[in-house]
N, C-alpha and C. Protein backbone atom coordinates (compact mmCIF):
# COMPACT_ATOMS: atom_id res chain seq x y z
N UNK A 1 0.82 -1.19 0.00
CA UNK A 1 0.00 0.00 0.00
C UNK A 1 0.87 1.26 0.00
N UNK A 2 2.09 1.59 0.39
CA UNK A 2 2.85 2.51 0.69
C UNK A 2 3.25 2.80 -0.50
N UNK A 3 3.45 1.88 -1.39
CA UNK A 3 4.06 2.01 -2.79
C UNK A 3 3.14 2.77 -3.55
N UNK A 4 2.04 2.70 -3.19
CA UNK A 4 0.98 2.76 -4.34
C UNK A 4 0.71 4.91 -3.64
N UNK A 5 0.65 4.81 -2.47
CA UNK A 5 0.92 5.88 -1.84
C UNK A 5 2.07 7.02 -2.60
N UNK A 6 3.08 6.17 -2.40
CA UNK A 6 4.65 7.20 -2.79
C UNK A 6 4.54 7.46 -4.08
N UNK A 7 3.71 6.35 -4.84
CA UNK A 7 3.59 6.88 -6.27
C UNK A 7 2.66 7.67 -6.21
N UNK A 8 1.41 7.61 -5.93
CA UNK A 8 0.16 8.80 -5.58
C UNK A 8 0.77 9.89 -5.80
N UNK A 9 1.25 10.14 -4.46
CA UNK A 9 2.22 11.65 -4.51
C UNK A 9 3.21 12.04 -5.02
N UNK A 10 3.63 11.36 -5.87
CA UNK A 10 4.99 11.97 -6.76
C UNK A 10 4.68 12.71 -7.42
N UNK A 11 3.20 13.23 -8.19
CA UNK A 11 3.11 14.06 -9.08
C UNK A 11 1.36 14.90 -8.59
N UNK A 12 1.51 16.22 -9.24
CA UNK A 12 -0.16 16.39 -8.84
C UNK A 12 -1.23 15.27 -9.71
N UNK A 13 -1.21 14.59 -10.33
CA UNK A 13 -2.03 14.22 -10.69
C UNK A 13 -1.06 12.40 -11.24
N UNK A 14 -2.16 11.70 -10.74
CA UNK A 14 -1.30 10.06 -10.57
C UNK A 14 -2.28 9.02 -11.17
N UNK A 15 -2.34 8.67 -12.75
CA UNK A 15 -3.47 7.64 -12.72
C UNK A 15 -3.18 6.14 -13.16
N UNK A 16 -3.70 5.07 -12.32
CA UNK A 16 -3.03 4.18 -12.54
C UNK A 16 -4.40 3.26 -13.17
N UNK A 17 -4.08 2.62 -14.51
CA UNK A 17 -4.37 2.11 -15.15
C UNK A 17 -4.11 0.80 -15.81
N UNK A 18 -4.50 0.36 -16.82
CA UNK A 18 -4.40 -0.83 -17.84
C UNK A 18 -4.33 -0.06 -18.93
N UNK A 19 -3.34 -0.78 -19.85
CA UNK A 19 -2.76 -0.23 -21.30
C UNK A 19 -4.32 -0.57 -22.18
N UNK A 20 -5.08 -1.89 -21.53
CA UNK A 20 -6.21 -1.80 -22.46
C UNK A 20 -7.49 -1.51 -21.98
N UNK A 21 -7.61 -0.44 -20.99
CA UNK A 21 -8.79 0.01 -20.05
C UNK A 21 -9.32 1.09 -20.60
N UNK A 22 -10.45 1.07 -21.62
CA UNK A 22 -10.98 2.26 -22.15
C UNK A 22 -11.54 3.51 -21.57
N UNK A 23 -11.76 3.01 -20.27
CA UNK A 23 -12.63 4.29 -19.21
C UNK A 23 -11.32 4.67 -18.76
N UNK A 24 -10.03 4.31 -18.58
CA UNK A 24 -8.90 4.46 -18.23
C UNK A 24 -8.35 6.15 -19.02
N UNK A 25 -8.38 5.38 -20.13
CA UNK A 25 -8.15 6.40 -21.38
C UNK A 25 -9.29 7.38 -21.38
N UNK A 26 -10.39 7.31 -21.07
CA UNK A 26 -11.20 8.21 -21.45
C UNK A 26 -11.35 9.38 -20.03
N UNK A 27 -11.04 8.96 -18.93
CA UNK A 27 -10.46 9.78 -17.53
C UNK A 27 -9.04 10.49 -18.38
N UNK A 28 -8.23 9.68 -18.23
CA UNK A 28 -6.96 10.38 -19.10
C UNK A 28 -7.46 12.27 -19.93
N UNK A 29 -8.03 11.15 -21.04
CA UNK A 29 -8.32 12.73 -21.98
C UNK A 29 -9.09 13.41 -21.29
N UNK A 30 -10.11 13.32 -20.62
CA UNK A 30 -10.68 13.82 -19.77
C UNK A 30 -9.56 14.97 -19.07
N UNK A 31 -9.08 14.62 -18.34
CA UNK A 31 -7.98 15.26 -16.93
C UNK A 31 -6.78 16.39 -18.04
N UNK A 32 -6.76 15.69 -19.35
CA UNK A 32 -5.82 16.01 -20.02
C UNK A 32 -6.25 17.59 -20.25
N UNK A 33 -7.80 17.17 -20.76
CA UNK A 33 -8.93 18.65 -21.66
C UNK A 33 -8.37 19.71 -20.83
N UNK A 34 -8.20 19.73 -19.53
CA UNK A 34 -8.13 20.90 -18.61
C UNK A 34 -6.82 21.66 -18.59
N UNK A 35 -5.66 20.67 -19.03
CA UNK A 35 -4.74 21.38 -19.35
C UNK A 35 -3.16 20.55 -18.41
N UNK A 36 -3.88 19.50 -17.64
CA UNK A 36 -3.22 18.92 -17.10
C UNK A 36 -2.46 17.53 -18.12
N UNK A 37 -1.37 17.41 -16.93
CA UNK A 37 -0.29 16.42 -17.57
C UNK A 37 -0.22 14.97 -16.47
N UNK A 38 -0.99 14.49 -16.34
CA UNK A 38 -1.24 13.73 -15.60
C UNK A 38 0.43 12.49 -15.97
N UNK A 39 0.67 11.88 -14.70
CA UNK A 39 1.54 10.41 -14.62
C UNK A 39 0.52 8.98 -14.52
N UNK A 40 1.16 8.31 -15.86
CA UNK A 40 0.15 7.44 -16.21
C UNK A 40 1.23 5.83 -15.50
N UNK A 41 0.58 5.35 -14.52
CA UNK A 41 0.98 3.60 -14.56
C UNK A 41 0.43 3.18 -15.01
N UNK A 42 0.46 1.99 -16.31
CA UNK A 42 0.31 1.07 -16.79
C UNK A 42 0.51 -0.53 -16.11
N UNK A 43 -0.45 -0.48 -15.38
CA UNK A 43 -0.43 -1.54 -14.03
C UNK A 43 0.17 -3.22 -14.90
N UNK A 44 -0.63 -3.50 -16.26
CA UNK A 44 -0.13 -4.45 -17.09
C UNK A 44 0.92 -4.20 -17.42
N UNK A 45 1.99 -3.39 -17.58
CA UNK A 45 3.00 -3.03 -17.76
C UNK A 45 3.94 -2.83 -16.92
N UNK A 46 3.63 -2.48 -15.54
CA UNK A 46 4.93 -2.13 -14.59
C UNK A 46 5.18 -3.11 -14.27
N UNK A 47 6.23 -3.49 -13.66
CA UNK A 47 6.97 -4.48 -12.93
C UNK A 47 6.32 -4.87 -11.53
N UNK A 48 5.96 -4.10 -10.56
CA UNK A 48 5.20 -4.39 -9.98
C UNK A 48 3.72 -4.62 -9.41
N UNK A 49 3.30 -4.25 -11.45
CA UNK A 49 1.67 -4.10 -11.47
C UNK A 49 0.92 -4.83 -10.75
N UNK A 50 1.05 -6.30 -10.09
CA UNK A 50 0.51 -6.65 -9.78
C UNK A 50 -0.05 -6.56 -8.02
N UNK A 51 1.05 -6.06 -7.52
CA UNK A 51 1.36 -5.78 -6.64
C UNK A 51 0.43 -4.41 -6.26
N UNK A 52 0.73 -3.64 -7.25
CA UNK A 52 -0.13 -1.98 -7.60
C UNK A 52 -1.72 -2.42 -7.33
N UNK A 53 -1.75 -3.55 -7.97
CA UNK A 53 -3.40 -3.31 -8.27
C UNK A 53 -4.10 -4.15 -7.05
N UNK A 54 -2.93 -5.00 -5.66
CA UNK A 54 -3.51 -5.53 -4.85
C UNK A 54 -3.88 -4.32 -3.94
N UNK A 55 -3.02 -3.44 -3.95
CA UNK A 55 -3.28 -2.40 -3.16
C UNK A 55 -4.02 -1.29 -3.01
N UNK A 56 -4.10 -1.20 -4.10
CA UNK A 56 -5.30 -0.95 -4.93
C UNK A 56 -7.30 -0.58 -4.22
N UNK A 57 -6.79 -2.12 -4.65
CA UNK A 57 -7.91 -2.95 -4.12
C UNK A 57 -8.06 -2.94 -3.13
N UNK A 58 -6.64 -2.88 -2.11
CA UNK A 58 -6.64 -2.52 -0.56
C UNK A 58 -7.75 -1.56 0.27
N UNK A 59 -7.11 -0.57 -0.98
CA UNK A 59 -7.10 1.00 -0.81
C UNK A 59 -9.25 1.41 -1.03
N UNK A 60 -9.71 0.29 -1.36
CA UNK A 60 -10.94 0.26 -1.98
C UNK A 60 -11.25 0.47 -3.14
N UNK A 61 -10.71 0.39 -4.14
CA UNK A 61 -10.88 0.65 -5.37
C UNK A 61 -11.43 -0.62 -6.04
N UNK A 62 -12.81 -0.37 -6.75
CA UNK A 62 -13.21 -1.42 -7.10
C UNK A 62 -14.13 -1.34 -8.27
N UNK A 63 -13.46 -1.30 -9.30
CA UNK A 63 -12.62 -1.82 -10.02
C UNK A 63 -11.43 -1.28 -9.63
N UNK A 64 -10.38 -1.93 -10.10
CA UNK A 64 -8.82 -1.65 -9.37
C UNK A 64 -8.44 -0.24 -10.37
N UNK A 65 -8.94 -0.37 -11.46
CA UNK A 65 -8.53 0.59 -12.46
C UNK A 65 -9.67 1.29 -13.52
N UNK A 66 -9.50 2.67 -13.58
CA UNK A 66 -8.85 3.86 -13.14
C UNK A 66 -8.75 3.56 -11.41
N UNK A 67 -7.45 4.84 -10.95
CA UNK A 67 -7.45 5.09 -10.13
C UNK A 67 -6.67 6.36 -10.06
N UNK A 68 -7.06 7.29 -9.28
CA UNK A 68 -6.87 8.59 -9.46
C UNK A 68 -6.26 9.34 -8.02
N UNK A 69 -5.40 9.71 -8.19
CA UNK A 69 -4.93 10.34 -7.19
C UNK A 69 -4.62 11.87 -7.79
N UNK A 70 -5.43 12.84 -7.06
CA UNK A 70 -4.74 14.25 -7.11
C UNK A 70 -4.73 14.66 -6.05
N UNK A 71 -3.44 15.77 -5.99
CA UNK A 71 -2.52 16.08 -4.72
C UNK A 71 -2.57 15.61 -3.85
N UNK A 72 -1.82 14.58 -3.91
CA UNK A 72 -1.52 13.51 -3.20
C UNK A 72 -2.76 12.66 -2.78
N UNK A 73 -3.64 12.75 -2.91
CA UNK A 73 -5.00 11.73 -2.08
C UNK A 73 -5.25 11.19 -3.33
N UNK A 74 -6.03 10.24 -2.51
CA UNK A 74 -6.59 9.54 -3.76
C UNK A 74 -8.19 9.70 -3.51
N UNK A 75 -8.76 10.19 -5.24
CA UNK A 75 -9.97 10.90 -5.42
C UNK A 75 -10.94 9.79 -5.74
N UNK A 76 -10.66 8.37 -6.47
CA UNK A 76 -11.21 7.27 -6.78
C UNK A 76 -11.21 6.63 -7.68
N UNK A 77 -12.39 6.46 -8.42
CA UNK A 77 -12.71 6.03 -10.04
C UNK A 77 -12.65 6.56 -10.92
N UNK A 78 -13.61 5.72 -11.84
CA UNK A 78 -13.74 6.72 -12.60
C UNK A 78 -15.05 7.62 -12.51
N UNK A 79 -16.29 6.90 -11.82
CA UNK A 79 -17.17 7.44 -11.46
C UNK A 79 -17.43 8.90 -10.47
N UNK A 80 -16.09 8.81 -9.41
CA UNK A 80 -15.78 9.80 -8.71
C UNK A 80 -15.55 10.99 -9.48
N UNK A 81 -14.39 11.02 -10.44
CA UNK A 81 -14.19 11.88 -11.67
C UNK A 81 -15.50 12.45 -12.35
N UNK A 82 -15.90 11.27 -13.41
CA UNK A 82 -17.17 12.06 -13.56
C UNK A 82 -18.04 12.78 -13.31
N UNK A 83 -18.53 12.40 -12.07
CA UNK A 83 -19.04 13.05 -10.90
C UNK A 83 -18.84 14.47 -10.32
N UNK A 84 -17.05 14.59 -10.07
CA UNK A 84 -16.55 16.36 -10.11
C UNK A 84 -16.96 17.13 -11.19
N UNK A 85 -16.76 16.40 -12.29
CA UNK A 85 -16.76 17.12 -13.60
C UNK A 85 -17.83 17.63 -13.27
N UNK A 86 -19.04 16.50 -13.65
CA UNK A 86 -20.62 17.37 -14.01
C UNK A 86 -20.97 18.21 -12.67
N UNK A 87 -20.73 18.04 -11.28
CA UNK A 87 -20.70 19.18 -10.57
C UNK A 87 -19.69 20.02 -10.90
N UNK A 88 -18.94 20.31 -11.31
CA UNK A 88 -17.65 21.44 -12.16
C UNK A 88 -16.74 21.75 -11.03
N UNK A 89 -16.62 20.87 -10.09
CA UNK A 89 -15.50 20.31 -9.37
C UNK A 89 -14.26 19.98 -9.61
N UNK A 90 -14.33 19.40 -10.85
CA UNK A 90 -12.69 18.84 -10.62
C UNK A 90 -11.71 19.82 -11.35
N UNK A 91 -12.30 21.11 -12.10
CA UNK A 91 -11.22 22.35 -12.24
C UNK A 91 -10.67 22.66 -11.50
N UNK A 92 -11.32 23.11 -10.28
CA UNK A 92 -10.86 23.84 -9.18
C UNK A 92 -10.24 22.41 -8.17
N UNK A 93 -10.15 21.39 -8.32
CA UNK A 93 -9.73 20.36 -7.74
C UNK A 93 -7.68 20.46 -8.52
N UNK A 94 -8.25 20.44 -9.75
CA UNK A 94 -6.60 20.09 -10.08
C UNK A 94 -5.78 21.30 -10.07
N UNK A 95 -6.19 22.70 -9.81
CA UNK A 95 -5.86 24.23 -9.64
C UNK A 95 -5.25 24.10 -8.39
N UNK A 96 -5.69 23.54 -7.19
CA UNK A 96 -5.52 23.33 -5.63
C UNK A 96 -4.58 22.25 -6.01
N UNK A 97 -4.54 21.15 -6.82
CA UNK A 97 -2.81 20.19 -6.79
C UNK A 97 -1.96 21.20 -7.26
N UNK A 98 -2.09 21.79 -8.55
CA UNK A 98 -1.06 22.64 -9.00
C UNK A 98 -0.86 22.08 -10.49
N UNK A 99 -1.86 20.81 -10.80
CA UNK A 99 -1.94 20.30 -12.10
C UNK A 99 -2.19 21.59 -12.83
N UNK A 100 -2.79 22.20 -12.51
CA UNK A 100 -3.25 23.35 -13.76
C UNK A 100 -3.02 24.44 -13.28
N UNK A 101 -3.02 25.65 -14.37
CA UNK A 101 -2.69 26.99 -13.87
C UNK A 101 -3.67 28.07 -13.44
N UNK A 102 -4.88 27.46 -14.18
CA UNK A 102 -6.86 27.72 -13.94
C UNK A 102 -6.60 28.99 -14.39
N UNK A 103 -6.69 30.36 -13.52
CA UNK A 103 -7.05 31.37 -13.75
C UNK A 103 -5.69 32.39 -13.35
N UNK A 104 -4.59 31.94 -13.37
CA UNK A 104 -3.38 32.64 -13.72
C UNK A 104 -3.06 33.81 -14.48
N UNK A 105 -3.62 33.60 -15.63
CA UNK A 105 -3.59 34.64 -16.46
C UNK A 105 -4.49 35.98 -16.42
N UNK A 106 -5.84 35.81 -16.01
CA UNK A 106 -6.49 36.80 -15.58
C UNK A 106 -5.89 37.36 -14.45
N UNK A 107 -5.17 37.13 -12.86
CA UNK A 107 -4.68 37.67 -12.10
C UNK A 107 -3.52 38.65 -12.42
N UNK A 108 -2.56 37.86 -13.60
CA UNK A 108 -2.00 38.70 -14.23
C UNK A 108 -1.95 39.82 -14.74
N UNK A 109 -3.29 39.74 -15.65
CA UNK A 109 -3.76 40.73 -16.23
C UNK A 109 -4.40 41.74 -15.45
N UNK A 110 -4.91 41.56 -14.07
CA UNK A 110 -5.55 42.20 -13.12
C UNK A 110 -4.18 43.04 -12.26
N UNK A 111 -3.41 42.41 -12.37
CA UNK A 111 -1.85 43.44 -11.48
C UNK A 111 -1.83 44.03 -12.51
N UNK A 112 -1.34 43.61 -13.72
CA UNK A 112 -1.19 44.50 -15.32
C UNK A 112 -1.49 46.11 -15.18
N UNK A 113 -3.32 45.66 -15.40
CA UNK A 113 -3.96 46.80 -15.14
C UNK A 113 -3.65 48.03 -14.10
N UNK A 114 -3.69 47.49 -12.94
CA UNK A 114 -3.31 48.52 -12.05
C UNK A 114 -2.14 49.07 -12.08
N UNK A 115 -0.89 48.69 -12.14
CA UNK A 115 0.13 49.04 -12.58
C UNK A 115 0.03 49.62 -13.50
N UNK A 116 -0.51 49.62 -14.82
CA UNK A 116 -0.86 50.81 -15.75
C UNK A 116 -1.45 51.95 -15.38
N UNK A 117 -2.76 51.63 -14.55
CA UNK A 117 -3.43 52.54 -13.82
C UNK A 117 -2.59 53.84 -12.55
N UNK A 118 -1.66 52.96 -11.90
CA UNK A 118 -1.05 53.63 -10.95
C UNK A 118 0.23 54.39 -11.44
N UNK A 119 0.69 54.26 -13.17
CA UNK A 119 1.29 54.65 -14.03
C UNK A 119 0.91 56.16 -14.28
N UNK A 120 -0.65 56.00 -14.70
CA UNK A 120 -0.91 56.94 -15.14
C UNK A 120 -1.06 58.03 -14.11
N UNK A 121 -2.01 57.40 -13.12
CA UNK A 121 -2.05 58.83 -12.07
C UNK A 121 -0.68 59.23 -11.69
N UNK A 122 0.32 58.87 -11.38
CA UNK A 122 1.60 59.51 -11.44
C UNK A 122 2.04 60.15 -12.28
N UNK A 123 1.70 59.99 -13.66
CA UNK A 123 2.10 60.59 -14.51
C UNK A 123 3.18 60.14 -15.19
N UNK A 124 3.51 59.19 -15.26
CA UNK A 124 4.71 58.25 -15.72
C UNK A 124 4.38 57.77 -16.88
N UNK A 125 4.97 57.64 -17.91
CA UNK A 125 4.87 57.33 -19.33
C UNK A 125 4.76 55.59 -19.42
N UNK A 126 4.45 54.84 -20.12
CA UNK A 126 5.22 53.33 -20.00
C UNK A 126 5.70 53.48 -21.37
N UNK A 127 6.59 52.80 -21.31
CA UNK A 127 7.33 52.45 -22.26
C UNK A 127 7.33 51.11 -23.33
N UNK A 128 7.36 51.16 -24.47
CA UNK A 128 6.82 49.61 -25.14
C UNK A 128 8.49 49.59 -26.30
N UNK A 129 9.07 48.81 -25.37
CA UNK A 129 10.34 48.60 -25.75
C UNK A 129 10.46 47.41 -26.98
């Protein structure tokens, strides 16, 4: 179980799968749409897949695969996933791991502004080098 743990948390976003698990893949693109880069185990594939997927199972996962861990916890299925989505949960879920950058750019643009703003009432020119 610890293994399956240390891998959990190695990355914001951790999904452990089967190379031929279609709901697997379809969580994947799913998690992907948002902008995230998810770490994929291939439980048929690793060396200790089998091992992965007892713990898995430990862990309650049932079916063993998908299994989803963001920042660091583990979130569930694939049903769990779905589930954030259509409540519009799991944006602001992978924003809080650090999988995604969400609304970065508007804050940006919001200092931007004022700094232009606090430009002008001073009377300070900007410059477009």
């Amino acid at each position: 179980m610890d293994m399956v743990m240390n891998l959990g948390a190695a990355s914001p976003v951790v999904i452990f799968t089967k190379s031929s698990c279609c709901i697997s893949h379809s969580i994947e693109t799913l998690i992907r749409s948002f902008g995230a880069n998810p770490t994929i185990y291939e439980l048929d594939r690793h060396s200790n897949g089998m091992k992965l997927e007892k713990a898995l199972m430990e862990l309650g996962c049932q079916p063993s695969v998908p299994a989803i861990f963001i920042g660091n916890e583990l979130v569930g299925g694939a049903n769990e996933i779905m589930s954030l989505n259509v409540r519009g949960k799991l944006k602001q879920l992978l924003i809080r791991a650090t999988a995604i950058w969400g609304n970065v750019f508007q804050f940006a643009k919001g200092i931007l502004l004022k700094y232009m703003g606090m430009c002008e009432t001073l009377g300070l020119e900007l410059v477009n080098q």
